[in-house]
Protein backbone atom coordinates (compact mmCIF):
# COMPACT_ATOMS: atom_id res chain seq x y z
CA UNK A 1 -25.07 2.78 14.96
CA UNK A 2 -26.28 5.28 12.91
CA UNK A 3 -24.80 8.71 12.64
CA UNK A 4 -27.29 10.87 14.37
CA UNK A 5 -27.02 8.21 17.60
CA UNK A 6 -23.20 9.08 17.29
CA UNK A 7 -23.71 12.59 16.87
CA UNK A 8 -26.33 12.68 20.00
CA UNK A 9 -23.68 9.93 22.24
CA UNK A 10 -20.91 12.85 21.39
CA UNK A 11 -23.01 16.00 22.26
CA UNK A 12 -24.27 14.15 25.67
CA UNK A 13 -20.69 13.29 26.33
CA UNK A 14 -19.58 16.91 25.74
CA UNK A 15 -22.20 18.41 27.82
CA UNK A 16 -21.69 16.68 30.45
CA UNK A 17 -18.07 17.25 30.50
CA UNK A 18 -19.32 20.90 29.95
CA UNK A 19 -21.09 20.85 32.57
CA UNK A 20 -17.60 20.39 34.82
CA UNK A 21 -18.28 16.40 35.40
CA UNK A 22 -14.75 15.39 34.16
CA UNK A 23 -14.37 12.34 35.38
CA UNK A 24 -11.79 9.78 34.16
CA UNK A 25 -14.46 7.39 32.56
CA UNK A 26 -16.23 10.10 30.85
CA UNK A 27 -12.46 11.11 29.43
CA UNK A 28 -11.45 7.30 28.36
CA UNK A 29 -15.39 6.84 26.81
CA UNK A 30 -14.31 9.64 24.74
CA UNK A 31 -10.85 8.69 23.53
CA UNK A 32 -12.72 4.52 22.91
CA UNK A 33 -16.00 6.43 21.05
CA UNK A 34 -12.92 8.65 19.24
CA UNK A 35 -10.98 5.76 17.93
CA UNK A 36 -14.30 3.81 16.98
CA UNK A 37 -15.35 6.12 14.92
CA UNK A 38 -11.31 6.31 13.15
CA UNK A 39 -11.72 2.60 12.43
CA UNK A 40 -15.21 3.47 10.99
CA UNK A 41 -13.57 6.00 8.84
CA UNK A 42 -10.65 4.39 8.00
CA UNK A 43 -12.68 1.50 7.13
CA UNK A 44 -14.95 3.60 4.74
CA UNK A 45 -12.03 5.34 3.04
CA UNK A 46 -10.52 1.92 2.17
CA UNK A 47 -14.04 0.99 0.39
CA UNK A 48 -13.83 4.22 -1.31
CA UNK A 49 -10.32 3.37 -2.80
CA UNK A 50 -10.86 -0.07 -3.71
CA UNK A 51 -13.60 1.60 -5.72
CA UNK A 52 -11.56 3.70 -7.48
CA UNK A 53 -9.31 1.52 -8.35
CA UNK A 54 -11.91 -0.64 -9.62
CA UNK A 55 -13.45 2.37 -11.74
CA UNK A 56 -9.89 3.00 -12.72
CA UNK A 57 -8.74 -0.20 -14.26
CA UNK A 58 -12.39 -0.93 -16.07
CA UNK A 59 -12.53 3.23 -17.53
CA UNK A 60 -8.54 2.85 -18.23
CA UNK A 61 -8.01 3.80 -22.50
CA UNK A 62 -6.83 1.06 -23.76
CA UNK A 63 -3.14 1.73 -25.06
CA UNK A 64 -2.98 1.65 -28.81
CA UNK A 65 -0.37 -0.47 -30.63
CA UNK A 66 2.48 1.90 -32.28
CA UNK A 67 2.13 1.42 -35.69
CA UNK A 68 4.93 0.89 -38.05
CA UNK A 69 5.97 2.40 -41.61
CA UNK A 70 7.16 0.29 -44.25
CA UNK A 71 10.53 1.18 -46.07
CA UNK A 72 9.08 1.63 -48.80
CA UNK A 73 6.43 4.35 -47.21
CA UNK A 74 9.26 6.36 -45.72
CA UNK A 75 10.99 6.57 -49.17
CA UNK A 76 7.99 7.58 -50.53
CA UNK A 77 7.18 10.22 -47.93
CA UNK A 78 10.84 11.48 -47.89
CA UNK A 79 11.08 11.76 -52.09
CA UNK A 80 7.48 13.94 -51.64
CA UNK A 81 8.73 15.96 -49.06
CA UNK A 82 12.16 16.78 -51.40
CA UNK A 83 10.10 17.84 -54.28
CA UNK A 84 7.94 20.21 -51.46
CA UNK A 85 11.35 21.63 -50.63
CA UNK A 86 12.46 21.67 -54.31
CA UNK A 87 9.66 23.94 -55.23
CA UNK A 88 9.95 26.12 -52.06
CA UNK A 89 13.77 26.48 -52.79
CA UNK A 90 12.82 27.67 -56.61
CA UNK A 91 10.47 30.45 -55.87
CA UNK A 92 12.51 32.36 -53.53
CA UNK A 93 14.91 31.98 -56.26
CA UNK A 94 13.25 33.60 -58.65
């Protein structure tokens, strides 16, 4: 059913209940074509997540591996960074 058959099935069924023809059926019709048309939706919102989650896992940054310093690099960054301090120290000095 497309949606501008459901939209004309709902105005009918509100007119006529405008028109003061409340009748039990034309209240139950309305609460069955109401609960359809949640299923409908509920059905369409779970395509919509299962496509997000699909867009999700395939667009997802890939998680980069930590890398590690060598001994020896640390020494050697922590004997530069003395001498940067060193000279720092030594003009304030004097």
């Amino acid at each position: 059913m497309t949606l501008r058959n459901r939209v004309q099935q709902r105005q009918s069924l509100l007119q006529s209940r405008a028109e003061g023809e409340t009748h039990m059926a034309d209240v139950s019709s309305i609460v069955r074509q109401l609960k359809k048309e949640r299923d409908l939706v509920a059905k369409q919102l779970s395509g919509i997540d299962a496509a997000l989650t699909a867009f999700a896992t395939v667009y997802r940054m890939p998680r980069r591996e930590r890398r590690r310093m060598s001994l020896a690099g640390r020494k050697k960054i922590a004997a530069v960074q003395r001498a940067r301090w060193a000279k720092f120290r030594a003009k304030q000095r004097g």
